[in-house]
Protein backbone atom coordinates (compact mmCIF):
# COMPACT_ATOMS: atom_id res chain seq x y z
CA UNK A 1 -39.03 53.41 4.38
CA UNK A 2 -37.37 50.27 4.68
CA UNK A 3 -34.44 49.03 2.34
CA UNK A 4 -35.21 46.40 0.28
CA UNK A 5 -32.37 44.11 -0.54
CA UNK A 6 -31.98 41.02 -3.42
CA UNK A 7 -30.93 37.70 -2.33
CA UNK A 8 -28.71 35.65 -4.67
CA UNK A 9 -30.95 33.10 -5.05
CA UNK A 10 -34.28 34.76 -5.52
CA UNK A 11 -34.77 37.78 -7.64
CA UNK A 12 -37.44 39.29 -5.58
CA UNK A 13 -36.44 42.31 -3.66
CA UNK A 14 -36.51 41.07 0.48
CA UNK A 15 -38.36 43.08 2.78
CA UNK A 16 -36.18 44.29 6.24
CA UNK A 17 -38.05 45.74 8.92
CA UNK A 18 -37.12 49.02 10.21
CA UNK A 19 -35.28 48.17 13.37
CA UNK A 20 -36.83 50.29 15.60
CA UNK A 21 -39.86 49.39 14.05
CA UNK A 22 -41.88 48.29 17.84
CA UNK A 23 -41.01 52.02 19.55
CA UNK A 24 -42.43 53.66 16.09
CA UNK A 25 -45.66 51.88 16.45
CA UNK A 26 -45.68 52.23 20.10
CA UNK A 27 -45.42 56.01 19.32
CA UNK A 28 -48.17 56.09 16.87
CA UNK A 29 -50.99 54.25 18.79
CA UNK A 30 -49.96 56.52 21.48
CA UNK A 31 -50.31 59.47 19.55
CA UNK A 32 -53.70 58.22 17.48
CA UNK A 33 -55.24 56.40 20.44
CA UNK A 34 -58.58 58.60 20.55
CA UNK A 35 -59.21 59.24 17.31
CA UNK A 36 -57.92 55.57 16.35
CA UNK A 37 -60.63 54.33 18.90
CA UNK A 38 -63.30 56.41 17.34
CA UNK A 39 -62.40 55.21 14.04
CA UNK A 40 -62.60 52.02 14.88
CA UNK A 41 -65.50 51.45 17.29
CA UNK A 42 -67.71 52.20 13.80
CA UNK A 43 -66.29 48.35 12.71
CA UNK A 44 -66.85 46.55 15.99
CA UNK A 45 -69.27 44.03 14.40
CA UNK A 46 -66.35 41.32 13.16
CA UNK A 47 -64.78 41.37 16.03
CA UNK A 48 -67.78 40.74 17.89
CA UNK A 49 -68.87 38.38 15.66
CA UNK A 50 -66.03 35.71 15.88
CA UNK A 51 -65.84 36.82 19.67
CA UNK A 52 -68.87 35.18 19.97
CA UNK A 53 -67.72 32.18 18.30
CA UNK A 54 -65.17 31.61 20.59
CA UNK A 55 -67.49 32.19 23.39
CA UNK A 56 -70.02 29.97 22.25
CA UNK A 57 -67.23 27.12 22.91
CA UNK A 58 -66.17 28.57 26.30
CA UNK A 59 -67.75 27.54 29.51
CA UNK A 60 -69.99 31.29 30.04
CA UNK A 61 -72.13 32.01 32.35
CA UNK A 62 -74.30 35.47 32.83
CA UNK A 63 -75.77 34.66 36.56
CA UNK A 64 -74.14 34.87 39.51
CA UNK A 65 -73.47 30.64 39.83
CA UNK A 66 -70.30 29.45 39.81
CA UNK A 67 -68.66 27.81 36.48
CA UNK A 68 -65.69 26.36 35.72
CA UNK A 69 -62.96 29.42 35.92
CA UNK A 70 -61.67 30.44 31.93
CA UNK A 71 -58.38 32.28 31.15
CA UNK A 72 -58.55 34.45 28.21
CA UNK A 73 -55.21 36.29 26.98
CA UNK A 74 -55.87 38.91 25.21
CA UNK A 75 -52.76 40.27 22.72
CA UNK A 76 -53.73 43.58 21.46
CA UNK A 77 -56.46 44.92 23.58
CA UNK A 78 -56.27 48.43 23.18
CA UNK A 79 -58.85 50.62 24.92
CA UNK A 80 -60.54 47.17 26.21
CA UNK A 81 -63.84 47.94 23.86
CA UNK A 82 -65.37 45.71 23.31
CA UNK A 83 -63.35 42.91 23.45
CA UNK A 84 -62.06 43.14 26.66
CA UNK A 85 -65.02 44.26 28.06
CA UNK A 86 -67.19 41.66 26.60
CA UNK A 87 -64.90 38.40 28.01
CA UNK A 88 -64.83 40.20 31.62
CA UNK A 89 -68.98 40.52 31.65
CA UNK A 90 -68.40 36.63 32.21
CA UNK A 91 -67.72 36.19 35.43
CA UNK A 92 -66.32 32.68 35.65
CA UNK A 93 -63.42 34.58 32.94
CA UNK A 94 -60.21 36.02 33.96
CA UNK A 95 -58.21 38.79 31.63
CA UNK A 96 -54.88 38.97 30.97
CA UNK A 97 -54.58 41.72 28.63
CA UNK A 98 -51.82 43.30 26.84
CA UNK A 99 -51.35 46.14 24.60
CA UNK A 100 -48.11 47.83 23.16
CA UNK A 101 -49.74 51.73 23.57
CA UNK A 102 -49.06 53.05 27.05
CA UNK A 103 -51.98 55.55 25.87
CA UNK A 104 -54.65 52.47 25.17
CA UNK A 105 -54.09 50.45 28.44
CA UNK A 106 -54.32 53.90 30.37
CA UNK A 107 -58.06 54.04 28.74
CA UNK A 108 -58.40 50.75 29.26
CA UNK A 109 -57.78 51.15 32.86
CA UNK A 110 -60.43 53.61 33.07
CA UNK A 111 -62.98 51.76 31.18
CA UNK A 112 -62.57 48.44 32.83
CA UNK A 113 -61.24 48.93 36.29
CA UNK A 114 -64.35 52.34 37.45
CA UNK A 115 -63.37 53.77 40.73
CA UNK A 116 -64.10 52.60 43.30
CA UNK A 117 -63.40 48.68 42.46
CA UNK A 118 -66.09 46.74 41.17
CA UNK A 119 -64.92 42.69 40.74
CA UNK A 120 -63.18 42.89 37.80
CA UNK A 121 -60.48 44.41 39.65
CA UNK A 122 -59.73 40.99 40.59
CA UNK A 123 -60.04 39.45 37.13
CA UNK A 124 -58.17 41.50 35.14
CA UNK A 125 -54.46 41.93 34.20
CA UNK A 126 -52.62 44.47 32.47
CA UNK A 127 -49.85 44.50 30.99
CA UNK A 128 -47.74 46.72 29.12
CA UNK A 129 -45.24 45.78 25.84
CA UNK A 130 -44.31 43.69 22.96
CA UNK A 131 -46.61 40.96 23.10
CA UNK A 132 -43.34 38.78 21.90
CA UNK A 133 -41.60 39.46 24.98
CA UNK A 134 -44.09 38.15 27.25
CA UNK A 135 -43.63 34.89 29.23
CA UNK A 136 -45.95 32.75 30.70
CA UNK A 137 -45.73 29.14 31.96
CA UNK A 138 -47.06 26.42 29.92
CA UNK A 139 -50.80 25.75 29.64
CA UNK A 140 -51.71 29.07 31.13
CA UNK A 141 -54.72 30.12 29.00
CA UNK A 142 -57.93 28.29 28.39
CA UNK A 143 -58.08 31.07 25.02
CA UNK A 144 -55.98 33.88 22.93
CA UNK A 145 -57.56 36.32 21.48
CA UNK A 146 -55.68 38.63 19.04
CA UNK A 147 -57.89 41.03 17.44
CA UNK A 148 -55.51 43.57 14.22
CA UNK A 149 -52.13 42.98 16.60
CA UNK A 150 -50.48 40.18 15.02
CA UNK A 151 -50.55 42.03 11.52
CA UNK A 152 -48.20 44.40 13.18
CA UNK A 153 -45.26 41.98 13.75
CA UNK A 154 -43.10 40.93 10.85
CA UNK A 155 -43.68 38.14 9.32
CA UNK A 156 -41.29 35.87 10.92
CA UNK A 157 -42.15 36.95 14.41
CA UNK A 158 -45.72 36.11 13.71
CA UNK A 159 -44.81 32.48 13.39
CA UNK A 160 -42.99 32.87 16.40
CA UNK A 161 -45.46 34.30 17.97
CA UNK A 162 -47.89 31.27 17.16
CA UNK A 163 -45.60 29.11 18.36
CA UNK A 164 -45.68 30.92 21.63
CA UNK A 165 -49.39 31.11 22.35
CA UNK A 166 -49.42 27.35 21.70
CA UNK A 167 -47.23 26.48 24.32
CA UNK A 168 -49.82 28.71 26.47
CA UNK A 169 -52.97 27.24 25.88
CA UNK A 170 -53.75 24.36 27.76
CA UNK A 171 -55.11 21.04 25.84
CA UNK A 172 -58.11 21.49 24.08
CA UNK A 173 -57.51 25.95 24.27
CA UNK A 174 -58.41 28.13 21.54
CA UNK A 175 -56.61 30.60 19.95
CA UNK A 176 -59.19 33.36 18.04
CA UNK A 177 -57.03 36.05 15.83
CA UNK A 178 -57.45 37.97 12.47
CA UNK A 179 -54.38 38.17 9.72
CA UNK A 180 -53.94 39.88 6.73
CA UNK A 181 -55.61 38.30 4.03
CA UNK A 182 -53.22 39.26 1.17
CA UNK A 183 -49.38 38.42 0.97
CA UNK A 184 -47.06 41.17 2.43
CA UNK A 185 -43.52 40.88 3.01
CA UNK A 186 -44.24 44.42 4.92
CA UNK A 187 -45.98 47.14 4.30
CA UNK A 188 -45.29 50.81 5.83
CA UNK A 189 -48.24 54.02 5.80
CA UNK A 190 -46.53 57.17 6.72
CA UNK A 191 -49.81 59.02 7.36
CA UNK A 192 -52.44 56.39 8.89
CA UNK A 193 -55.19 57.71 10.30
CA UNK A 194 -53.03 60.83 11.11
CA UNK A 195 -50.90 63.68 8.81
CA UNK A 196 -48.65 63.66 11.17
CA UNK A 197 -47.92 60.72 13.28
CA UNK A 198 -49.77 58.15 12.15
CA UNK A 199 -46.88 56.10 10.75
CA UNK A 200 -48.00 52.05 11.07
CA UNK A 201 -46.97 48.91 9.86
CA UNK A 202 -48.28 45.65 8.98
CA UNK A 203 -46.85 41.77 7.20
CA UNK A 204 -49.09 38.98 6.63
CA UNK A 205 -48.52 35.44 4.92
CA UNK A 206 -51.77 35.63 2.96
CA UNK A 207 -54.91 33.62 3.42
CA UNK A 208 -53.50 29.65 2.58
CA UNK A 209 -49.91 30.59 4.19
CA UNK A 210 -51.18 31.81 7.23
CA UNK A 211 -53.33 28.72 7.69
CA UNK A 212 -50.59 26.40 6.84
CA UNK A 213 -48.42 28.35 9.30
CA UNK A 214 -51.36 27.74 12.02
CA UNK A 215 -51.51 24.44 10.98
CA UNK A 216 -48.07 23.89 11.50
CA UNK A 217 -47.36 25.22 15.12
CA UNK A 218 -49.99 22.10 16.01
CA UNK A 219 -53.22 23.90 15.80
CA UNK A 220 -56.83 22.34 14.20
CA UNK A 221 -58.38 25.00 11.99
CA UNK A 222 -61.73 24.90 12.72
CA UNK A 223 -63.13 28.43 10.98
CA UNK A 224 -61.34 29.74 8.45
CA UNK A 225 -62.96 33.02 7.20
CA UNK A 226 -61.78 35.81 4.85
CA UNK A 227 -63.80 38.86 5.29
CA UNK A 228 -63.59 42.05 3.56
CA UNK A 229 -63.25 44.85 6.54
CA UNK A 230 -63.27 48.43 7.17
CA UNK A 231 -61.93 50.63 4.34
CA UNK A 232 -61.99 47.92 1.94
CA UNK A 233 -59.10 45.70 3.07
CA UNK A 234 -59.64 41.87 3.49
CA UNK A 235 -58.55 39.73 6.55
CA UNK A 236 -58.52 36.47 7.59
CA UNK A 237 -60.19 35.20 10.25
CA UNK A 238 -58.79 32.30 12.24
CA UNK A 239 -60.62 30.38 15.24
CA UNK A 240 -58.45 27.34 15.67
CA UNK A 241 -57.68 24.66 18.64
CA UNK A 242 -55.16 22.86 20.35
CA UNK A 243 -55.05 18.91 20.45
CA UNK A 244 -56.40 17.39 24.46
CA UNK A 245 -53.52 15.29 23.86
């Protein structure tokens, strides 16, 4: 567990992140990955649900005639279901996806990319690590999606992190992610999911910080849902857009 320190001016104990916090989660998806997957494919429906919201305000198309081309990043993808799979049935999208679990984007590989290539070969991307060390030019993405990922940084990378995909997305892009709905400096499970190895991690602002903090980076909040999700934990849903100008 973490130590927690006191600051001098604030009697509250402070929260520090392990520091080799990233590898340990890295470890644990990759360990967890199946039986993670299982788990969670039982709780697809709010994921789909504000996927569809974000769609809904995306140039789609299901026939074969040509539409304006969409970028989607994805931060978080996992196995690619159903997220991932859902934005590539679109064929006027293009996928950049990324995932910290070598194990995930190895599934992901086989569930989105069959052998031999079918055309999503062509519109999807890859890519392995930290979602905060990736680097993209400016106005890349038409959308972000980050679906449970963001949870998983601490606290002060996740405004960092918002400050990031706003630099991505071009004028008028949305950004679709999910945050934890209650306050935590940081919060560490030694046995998620898994005796063993299921050691995980999450930090949130809370429901009114994290939309200030969204607010803040230059983003219009345009749903703001908190849903209760899973095993009885409550996140916030975000769907928010950046100014044309």
């Amino acid at each position: 567990m973490a130590k927690q320190t006191t600051s001098s001016l604030d009697s509250k104990p402070l929260y520090n992140p392990p520091a080799d916090l990233k590898s340990r989660v890295k470890a644990s998806y990759d360990a967890i990955a199946p039986k993670y997957n299982k788990w969670t494919s039982q709780h697809s429906t709010p994921r789909l649900h504000y996927l569809n919201q974000l769609l809904s305000r995306l140039p789609t198309t299901t026939s074969s005639c040509p539409l304006t081309p969409v970028s989607v990043l994805e931060l978080g993808c996992g196995c690619g279901l159903p997220v991932t799979q859902k934005l590539l049935s679109h064929p006027n999208f293009s996928v950049t996806a990324n995932d910290l679990s070598s194990a995930q984007l190895a599934l992901a590989r086989t569930s989105l990319l069959p052998n031999p290539p079918g055309p999503a070969h062509d519109r999807l991307t890859l890519l392995e690590g930290d979602m905060l060390a990736l680097d993209f030019p400016p106005a890349t993405f038409d959308a972000v999606v980050a679906m449970y990922s963001i949870i998983h940084l601490p606290r002060a990378e996740q405004v960092e992190m918002l400050h990031k995909i706003v630099a991505w997305l071009k004028p008028g892009g949305w950004v679709l992610a999910n945050f934890a709905a209650e306050e935590l400096a940081g919060k560490e499970m030694q046995n998620w999911l898994d005796e063993d190895k299921g050691w995980m991690f999450w930090s949130g602002w809370g429901t009114e910080g994290t939309a200030e903090k969204v607010r803040e980076v230059g983003l219009e909040v345009v749903v703001q849902d908190t849903v209760e999700d899973m095993v009885d934990v409550k996140f916030l849903w975000i769907l928010a857009r950046k100014s044309n100008s």
